[in-house]
PDB file of N, CA and C in Angstrom:
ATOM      1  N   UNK A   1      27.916   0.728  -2.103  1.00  0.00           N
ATOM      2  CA  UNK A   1      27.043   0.107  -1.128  1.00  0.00           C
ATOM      3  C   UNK A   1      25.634   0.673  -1.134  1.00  0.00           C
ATOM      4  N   UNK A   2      25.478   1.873  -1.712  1.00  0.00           N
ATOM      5  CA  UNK A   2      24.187   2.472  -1.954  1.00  0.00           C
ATOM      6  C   UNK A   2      23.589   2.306  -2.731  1.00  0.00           C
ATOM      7  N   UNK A   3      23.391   1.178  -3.733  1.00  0.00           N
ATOM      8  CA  UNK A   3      22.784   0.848  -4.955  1.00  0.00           C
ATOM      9  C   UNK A   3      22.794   2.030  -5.895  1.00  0.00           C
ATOM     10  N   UNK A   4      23.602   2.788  -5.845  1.00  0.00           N
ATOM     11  CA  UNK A   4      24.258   3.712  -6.901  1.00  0.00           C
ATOM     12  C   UNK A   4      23.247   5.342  -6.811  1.00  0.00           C
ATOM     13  N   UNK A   5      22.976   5.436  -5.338  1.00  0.00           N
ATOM     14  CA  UNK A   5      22.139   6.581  -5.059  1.00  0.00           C
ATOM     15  C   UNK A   5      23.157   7.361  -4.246  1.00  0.00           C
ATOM     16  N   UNK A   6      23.508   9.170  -4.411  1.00  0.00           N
ATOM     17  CA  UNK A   6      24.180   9.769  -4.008  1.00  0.00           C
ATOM     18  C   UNK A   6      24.431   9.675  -2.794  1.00  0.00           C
ATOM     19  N   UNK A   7      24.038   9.066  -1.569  1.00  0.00           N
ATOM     20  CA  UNK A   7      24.047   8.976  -0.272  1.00  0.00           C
ATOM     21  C   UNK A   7      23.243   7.592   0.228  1.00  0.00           C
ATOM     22  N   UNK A   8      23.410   7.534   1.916  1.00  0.00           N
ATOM     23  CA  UNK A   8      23.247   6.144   2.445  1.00  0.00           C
ATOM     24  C   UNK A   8      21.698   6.417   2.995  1.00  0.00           C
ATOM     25  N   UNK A   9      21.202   7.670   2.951  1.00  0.00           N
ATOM     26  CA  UNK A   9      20.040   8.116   3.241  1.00  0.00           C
ATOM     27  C   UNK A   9      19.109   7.780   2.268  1.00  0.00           C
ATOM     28  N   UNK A  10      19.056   8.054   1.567  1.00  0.00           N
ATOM     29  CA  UNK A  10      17.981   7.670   0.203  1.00  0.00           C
ATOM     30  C   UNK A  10      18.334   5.490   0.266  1.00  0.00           C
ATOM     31  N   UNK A  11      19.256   5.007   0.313  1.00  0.00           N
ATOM     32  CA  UNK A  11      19.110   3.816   0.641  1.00  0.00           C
ATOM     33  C   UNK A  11      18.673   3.115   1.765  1.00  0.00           C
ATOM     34  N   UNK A  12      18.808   3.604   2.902  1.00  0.00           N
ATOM     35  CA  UNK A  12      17.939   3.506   4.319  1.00  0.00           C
ATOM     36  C   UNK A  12      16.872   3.596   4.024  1.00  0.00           C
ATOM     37  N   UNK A  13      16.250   4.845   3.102  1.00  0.00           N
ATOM     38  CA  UNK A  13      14.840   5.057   3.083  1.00  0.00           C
ATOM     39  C   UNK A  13      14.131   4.337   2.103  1.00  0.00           C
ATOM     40  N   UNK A  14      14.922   3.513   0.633  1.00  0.00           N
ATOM     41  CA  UNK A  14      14.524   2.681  -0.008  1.00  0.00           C
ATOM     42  C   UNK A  14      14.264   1.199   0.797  1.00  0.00           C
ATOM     43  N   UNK A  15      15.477   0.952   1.803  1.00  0.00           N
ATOM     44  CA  UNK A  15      15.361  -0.404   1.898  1.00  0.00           C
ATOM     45  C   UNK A  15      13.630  -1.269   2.911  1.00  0.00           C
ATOM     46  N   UNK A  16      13.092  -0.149   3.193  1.00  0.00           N
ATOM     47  CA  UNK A  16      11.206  -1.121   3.385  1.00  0.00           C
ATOM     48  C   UNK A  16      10.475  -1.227   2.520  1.00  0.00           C
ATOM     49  N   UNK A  17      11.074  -0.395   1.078  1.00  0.00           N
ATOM     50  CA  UNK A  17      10.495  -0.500  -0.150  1.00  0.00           C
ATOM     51  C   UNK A  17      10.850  -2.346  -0.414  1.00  0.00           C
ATOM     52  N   UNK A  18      11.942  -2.344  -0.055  1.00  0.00           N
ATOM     53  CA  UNK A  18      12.602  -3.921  -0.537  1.00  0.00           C
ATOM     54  C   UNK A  18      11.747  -4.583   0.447  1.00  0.00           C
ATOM     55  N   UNK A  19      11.263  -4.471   1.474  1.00  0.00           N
ATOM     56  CA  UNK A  19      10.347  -5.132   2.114  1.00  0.00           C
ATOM     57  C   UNK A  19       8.659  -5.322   1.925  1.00  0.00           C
ATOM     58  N   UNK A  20       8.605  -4.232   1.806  1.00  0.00           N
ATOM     59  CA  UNK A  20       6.841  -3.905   1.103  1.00  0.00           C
ATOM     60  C   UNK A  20       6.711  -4.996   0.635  1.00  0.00           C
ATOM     61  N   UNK A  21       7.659  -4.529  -0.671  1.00  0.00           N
ATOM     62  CA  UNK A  21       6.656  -5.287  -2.129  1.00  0.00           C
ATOM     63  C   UNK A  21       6.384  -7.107  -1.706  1.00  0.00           C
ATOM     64  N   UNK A  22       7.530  -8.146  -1.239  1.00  0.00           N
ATOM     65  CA  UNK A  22       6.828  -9.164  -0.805  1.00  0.00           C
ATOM     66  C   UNK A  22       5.905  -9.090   0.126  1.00  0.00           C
ATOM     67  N   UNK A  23       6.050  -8.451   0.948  1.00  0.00           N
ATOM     68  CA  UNK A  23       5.428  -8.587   2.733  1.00  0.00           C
ATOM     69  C   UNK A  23       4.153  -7.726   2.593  1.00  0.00           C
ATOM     70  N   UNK A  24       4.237  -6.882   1.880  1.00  0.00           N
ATOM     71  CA  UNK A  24       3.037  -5.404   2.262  1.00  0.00           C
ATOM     72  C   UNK A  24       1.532  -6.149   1.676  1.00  0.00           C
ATOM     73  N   UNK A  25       1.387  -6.928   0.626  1.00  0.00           N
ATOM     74  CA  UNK A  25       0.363  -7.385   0.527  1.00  0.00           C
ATOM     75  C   UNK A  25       0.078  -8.220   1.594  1.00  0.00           C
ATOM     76  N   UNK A  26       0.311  -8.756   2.351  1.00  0.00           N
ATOM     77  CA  UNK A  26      -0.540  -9.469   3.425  1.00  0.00           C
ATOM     78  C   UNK A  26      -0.265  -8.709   4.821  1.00  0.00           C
ATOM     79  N   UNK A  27       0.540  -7.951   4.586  1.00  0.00           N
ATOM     80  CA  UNK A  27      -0.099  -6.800   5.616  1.00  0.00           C
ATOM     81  C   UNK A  27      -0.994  -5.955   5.932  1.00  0.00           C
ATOM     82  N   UNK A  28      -1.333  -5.786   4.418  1.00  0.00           N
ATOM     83  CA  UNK A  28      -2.684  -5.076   4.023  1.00  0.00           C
ATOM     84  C   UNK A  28      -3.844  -5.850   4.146  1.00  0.00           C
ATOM     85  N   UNK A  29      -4.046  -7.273   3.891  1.00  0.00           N
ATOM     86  CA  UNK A  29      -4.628  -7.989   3.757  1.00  0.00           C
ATOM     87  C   UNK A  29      -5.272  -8.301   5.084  1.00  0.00           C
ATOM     88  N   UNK A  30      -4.097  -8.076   5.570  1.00  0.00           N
ATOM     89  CA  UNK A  30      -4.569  -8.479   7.697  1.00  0.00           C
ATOM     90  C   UNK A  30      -4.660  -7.345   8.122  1.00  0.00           C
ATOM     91  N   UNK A  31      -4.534  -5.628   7.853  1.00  0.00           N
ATOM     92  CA  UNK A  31      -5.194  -4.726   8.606  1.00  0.00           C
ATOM     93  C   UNK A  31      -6.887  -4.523   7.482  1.00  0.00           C
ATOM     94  N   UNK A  32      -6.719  -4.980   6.443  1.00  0.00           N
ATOM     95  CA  UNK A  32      -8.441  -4.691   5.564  1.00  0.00           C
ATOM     96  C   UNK A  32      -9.289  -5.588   6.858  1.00  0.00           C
ATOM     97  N   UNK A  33      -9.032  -7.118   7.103  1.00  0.00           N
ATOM     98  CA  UNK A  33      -9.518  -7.813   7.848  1.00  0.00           C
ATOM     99  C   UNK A  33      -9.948  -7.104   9.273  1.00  0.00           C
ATOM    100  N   UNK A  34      -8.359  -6.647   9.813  1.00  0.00           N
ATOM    101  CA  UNK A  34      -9.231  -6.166  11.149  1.00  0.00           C
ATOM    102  C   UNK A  34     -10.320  -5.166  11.064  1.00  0.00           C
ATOM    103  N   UNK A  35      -9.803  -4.049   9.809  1.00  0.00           N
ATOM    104  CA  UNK A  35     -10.731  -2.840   9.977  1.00  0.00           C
ATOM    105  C   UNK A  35     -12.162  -4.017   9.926  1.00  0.00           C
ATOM    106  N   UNK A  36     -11.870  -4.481   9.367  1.00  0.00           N
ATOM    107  CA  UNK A  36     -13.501  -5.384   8.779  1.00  0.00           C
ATOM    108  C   UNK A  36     -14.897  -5.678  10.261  1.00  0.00           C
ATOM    109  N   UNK A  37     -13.244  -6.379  10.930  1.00  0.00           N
ATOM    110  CA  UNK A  37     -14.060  -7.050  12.201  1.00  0.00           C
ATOM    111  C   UNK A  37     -14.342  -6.128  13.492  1.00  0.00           C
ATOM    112  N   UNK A  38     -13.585  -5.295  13.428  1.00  0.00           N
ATOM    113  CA  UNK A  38     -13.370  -3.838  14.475  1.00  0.00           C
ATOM    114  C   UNK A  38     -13.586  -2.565  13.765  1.00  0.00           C
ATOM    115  N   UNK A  39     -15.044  -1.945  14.036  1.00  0.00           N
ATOM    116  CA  UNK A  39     -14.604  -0.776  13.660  1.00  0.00           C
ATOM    117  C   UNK A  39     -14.106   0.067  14.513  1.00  0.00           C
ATOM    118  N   UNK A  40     -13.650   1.279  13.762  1.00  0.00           N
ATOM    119  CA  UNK A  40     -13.221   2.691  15.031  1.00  0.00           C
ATOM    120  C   UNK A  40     -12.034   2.888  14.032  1.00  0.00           C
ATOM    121  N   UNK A  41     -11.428   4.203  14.562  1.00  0.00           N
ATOM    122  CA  UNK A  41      -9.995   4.540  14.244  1.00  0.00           C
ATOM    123  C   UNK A  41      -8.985   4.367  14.295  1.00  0.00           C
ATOM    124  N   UNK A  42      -8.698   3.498  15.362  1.00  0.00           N
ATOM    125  CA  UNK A  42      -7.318   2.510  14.953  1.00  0.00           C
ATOM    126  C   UNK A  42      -7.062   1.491  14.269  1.00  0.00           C
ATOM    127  N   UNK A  43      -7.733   0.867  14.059  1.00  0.00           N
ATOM    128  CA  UNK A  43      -7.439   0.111  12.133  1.00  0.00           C
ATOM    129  C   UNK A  43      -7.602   0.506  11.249  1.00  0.00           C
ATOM    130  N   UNK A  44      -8.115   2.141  11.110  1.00  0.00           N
ATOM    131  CA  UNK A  44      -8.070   2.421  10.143  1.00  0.00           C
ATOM    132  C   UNK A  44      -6.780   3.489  10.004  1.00  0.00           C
ATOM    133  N   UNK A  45      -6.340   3.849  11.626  1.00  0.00           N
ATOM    134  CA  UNK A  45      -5.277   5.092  11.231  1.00  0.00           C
ATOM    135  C   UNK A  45      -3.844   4.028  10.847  1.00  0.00           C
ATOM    136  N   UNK A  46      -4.262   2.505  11.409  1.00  0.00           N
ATOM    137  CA  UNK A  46      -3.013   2.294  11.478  1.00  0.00           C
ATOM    138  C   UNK A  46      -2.986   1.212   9.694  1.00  0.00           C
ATOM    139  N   UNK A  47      -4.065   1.302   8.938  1.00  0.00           N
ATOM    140  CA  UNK A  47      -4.224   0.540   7.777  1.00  0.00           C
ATOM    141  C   UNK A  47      -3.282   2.417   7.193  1.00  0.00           C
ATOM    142  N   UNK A  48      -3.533   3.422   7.367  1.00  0.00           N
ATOM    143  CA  UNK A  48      -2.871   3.888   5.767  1.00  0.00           C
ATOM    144  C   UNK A  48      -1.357   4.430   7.108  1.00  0.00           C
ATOM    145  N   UNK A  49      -0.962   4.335   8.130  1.00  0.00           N
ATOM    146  CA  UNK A  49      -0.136   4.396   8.550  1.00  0.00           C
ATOM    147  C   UNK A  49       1.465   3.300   8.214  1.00  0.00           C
ATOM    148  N   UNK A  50       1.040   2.530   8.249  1.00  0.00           N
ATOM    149  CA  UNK A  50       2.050   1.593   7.884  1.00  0.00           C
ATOM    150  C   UNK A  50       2.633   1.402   6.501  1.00  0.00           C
ATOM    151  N   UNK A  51       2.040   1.688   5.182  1.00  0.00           N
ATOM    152  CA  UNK A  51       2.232   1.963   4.199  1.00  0.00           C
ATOM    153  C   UNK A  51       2.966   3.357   4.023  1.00  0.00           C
ATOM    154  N   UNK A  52       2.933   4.573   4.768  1.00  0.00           N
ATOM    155  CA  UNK A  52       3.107   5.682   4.078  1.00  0.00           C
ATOM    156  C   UNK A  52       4.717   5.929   3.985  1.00  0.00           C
ATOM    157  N   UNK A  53       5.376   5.018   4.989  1.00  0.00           N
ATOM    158  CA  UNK A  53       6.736   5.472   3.932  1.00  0.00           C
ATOM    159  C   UNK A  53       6.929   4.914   3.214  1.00  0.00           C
ATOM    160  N   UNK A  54       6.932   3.508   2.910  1.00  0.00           N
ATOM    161  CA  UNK A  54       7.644   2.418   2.210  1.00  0.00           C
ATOM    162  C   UNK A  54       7.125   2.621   0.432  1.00  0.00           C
ATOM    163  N   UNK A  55       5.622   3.360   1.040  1.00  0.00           N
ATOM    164  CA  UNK A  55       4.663   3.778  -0.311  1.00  0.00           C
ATOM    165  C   UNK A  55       5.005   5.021  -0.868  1.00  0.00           C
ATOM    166  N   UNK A  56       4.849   5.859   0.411  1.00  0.00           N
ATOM    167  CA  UNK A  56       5.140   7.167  -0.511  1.00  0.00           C
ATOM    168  C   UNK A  56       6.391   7.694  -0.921  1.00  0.00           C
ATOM    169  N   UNK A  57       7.669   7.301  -0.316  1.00  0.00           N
ATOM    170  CA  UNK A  57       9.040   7.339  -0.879  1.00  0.00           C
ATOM    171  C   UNK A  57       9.381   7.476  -2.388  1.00  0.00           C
ATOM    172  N   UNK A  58       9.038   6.306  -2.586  1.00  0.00           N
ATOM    173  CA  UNK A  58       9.322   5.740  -4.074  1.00  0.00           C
ATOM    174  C   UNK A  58       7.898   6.650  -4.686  1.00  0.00           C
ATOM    175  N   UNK A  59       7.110   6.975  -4.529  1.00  0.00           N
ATOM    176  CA  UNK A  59       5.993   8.188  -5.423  1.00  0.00           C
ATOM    177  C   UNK A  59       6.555   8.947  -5.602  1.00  0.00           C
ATOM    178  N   UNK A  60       7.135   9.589  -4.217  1.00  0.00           N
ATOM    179  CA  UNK A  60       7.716  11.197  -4.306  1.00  0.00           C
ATOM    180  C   UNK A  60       9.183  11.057  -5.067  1.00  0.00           C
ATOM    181  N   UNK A  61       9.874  10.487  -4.928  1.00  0.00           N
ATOM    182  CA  UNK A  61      11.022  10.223  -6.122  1.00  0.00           C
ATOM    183  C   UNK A  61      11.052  10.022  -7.231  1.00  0.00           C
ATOM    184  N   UNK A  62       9.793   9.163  -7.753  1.00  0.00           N
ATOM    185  CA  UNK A  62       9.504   9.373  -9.226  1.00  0.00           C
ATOM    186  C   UNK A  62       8.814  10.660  -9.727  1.00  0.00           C
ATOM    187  N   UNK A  63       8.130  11.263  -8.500  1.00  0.00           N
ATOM    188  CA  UNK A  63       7.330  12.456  -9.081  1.00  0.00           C
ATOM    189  C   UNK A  63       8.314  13.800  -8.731  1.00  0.00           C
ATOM    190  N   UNK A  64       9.038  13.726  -8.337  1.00  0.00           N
ATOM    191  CA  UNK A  64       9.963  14.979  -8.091  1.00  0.00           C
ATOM    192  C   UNK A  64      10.897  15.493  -8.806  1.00  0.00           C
ATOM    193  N   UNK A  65      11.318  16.134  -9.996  1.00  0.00           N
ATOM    194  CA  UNK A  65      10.640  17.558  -9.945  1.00  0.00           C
ATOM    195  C   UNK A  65       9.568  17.233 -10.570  1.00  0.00           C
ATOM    196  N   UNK A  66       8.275  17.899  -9.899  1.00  0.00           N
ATOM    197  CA  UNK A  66       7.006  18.581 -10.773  1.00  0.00           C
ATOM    198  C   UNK A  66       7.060  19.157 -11.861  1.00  0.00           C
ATOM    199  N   UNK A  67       7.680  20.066 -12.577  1.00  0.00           N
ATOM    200  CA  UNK A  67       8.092  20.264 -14.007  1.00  0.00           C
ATOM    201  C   UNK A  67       8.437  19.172 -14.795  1.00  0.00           C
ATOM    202  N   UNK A  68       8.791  18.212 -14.723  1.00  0.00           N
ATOM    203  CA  UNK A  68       8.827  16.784 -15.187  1.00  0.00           C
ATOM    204  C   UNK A  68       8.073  15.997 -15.785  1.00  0.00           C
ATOM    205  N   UNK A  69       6.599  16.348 -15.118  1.00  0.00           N
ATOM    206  CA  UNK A  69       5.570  15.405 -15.151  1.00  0.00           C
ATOM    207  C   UNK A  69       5.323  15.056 -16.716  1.00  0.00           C
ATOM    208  N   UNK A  70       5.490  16.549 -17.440  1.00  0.00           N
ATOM    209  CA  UNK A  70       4.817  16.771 -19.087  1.00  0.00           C
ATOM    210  C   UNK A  70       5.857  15.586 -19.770  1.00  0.00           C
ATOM    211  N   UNK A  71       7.237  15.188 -18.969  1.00  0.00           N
ATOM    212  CA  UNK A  71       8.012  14.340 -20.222  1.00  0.00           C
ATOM    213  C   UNK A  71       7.214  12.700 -19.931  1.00  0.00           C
ATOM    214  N   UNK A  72       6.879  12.082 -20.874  1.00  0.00           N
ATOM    215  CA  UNK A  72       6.132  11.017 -20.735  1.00  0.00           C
ATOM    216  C   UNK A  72       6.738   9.928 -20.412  1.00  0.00           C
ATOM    217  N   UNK A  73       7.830   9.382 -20.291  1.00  0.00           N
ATOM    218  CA  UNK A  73       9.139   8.415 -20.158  1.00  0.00           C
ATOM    219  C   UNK A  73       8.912   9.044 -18.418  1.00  0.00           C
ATOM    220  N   UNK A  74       8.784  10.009 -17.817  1.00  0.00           N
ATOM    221  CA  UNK A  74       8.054  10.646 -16.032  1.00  0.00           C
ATOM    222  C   UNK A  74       6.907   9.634 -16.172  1.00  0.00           C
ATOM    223  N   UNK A  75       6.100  10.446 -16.662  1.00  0.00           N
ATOM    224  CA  UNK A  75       5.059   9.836 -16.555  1.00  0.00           C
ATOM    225  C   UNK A  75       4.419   8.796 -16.659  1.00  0.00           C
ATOM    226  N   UNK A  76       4.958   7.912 -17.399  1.00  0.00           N
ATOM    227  CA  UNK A  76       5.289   6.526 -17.134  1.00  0.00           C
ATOM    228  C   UNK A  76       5.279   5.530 -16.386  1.00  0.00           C
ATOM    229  N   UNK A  77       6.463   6.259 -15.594  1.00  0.00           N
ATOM    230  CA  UNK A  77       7.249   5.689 -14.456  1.00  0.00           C
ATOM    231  C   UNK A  77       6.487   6.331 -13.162  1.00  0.00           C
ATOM    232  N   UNK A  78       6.159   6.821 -13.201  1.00  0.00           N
ATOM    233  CA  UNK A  78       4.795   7.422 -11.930  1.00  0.00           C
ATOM    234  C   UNK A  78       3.979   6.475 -12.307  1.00  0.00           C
ATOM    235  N   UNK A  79       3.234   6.677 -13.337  1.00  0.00           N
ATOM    236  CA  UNK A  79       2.247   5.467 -13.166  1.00  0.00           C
ATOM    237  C   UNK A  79       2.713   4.213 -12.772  1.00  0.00           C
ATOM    238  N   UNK A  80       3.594   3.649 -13.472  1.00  0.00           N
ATOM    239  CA  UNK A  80       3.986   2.125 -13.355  1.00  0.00           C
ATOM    240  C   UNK A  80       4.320   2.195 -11.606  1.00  0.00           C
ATOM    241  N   UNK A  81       5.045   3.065 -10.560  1.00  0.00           N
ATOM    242  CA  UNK A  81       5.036   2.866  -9.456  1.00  0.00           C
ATOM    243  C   UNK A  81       3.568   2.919  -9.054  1.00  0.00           C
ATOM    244  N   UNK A  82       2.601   4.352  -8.878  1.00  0.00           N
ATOM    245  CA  UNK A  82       1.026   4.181  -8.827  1.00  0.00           C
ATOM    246  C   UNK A  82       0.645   2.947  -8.723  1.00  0.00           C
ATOM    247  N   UNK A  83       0.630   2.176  -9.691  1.00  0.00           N
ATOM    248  CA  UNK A  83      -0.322   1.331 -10.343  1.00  0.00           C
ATOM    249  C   UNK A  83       0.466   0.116  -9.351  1.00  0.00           C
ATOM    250  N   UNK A  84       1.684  -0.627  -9.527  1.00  0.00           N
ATOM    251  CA  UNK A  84       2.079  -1.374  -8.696  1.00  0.00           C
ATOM    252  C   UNK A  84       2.027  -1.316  -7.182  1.00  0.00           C
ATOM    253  N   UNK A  85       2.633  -0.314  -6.571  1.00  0.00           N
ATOM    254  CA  UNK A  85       3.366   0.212  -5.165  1.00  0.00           C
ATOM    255  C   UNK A  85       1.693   0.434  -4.118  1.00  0.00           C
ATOM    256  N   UNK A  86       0.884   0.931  -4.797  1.00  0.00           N
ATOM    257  CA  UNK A  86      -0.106   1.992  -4.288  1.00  0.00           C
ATOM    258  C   UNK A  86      -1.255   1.621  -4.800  1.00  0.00           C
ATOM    259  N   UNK A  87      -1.640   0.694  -5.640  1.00  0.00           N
ATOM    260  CA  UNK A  87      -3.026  -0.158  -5.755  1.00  0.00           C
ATOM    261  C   UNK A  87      -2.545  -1.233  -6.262  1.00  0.00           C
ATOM    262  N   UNK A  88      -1.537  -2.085  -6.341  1.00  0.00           N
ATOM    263  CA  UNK A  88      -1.184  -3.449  -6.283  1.00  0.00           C
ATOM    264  C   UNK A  88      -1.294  -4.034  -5.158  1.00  0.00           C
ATOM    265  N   UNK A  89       0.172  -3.188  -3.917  1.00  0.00           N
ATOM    266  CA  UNK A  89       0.714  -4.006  -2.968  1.00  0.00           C
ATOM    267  C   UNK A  89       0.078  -3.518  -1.743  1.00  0.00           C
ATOM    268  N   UNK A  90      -1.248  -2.048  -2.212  1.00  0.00           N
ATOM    269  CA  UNK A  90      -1.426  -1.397  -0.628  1.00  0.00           C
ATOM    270  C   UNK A  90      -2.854  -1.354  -0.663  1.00  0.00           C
ATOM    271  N   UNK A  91      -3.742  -1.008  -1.840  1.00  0.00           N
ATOM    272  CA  UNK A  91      -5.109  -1.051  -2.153  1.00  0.00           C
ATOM    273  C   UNK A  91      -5.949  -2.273  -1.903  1.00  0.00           C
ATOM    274  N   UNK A  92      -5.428  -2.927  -2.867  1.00  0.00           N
ATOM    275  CA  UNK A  92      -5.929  -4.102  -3.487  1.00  0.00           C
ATOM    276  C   UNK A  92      -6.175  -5.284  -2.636  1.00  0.00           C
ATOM    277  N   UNK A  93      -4.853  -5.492  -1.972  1.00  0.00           N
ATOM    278  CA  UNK A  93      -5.363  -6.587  -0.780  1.00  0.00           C
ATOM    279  C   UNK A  93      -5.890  -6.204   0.462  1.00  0.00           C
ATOM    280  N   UNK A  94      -6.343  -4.522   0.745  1.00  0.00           N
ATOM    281  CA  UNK A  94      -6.665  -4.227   1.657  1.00  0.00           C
ATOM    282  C   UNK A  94      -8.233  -4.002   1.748  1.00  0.00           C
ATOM    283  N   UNK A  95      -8.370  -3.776   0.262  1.00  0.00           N
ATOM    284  CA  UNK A  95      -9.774  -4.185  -0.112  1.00  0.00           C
ATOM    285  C   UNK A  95     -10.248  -5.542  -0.202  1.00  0.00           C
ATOM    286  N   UNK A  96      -9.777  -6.833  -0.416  1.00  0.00           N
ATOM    287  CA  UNK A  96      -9.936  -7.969  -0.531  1.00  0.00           C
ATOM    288  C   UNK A  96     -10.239  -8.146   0.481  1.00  0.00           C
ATOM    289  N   UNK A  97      -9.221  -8.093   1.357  1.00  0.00           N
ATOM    290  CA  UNK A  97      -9.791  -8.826   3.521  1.00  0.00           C
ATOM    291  C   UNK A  97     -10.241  -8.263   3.899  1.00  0.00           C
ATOM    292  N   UNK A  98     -11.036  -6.625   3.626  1.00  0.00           N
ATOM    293  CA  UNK A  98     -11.952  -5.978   3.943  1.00  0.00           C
ATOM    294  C   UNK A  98     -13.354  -6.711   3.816  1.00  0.00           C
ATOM    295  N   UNK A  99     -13.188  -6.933   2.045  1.00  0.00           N
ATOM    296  CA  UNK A  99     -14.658  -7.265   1.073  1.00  0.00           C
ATOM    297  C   UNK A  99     -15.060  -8.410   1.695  1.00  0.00           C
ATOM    298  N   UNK A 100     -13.486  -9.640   1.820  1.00  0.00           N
ATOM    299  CA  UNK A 100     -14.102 -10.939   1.981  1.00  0.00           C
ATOM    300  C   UNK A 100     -14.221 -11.423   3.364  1.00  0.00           C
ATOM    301  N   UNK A 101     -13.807 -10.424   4.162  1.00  0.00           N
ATOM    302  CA  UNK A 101     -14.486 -10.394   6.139  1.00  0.00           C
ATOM    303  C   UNK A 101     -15.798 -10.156   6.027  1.00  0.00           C
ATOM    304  N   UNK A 102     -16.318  -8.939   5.801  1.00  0.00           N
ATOM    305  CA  UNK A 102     -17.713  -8.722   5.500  1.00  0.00           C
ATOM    306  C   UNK A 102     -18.797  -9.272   4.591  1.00  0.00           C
ATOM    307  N   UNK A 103     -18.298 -10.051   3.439  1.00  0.00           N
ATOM    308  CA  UNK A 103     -19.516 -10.597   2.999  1.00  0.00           C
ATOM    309  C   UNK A 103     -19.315 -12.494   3.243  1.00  0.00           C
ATOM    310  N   UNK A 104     -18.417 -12.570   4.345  1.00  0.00           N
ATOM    311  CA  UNK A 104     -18.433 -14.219   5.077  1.00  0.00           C
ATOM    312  C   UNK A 104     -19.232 -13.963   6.413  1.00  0.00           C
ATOM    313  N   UNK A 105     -18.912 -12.612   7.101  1.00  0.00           N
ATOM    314  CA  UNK A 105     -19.681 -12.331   8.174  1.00  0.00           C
ATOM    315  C   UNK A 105     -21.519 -11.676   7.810  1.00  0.00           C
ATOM    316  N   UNK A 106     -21.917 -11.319   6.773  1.00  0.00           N
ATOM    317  CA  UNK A 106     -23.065 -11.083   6.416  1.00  0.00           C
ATOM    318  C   UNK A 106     -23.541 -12.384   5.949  1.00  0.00           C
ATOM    319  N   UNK A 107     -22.980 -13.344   5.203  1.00  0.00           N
ATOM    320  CA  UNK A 107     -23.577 -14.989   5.020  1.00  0.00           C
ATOM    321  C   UNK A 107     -23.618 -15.847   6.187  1.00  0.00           C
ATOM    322  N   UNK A 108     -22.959 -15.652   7.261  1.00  0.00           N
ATOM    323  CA  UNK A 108     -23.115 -16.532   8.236  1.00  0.00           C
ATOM    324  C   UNK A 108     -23.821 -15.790   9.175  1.00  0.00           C
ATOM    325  N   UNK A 109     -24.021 -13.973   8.927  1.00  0.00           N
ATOM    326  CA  UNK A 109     -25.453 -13.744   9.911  1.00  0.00           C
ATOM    327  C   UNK A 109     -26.803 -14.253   8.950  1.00  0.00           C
ATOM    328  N   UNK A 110     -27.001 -14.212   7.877  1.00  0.00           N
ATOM    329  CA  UNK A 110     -28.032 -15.087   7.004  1.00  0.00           C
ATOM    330  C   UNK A 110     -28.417 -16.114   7.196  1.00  0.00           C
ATOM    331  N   UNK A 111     -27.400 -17.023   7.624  1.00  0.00           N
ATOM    332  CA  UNK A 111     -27.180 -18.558   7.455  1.00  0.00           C
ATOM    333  C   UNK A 111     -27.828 -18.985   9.178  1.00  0.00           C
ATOM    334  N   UNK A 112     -27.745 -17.781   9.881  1.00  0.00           N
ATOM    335  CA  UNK A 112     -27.920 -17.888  11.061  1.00  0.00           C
ATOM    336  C   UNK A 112     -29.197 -17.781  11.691  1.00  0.00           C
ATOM    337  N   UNK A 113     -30.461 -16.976  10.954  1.00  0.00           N
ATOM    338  CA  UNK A 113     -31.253 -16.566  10.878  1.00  0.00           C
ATOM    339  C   UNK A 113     -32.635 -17.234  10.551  1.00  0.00           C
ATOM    340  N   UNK A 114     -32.301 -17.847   9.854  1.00  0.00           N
ATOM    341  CA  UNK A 114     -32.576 -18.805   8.909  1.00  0.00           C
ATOM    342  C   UNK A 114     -33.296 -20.253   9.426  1.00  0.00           C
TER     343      UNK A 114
END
């Protein structure tokens, strides 16, 4: 029942990973937006808050043990999570509804001016 992991703990703690990856990009997408339209510290504590388990779980499991890192078949697989998990599903669209709040709200103060 544990997807073949020694305990039900490491599967509890995988299963928002199974949620992230569809859902987390437009979650990100809608806290980049608010930080966009609100500034202050709560869209921004709660933009890298909501990511940090579902994100950092699966990092720290591929990167654990640290003596590891030098075998490259590790290293690899760190990146390939990195690169997907952590600037695919958490960066990337959080920069997008950031970028594209602010330069629709800087064209329509232009447009306004005008």
């Amino acid at each position: 029942m544990t997807g073949g992991f020694s305990d039900g703990w490491t599967a509890l703690l995988l299963f928002p990973v199974l949620l992230w990856v569809p859902f987390g990009p437009f979650i990100m997408g809608a806290l980049g937006v608010w930080c966009a339209r609100r500034p202050g510290s709560r869209p921004r504590l709660w933009s890298v808050l909501a990511p940090l388990e579902p994100v950092g779980f699966p990092v720290t499991q591929t990167m654990l043990p640290l003596d590891d890192l030098d075998d490259p078949v590790q290293r690899d697989d760190f990146l390939g999570v990195f690169y997907v998990l952590v600037l695919g599903t958490t960066v990337l669209p959080w920069l997008l509804g950031y970028g594209i709040t602010r330069v629709r709200r800087t064209l329509r103060a232009r447009r306004g001016r005008v």
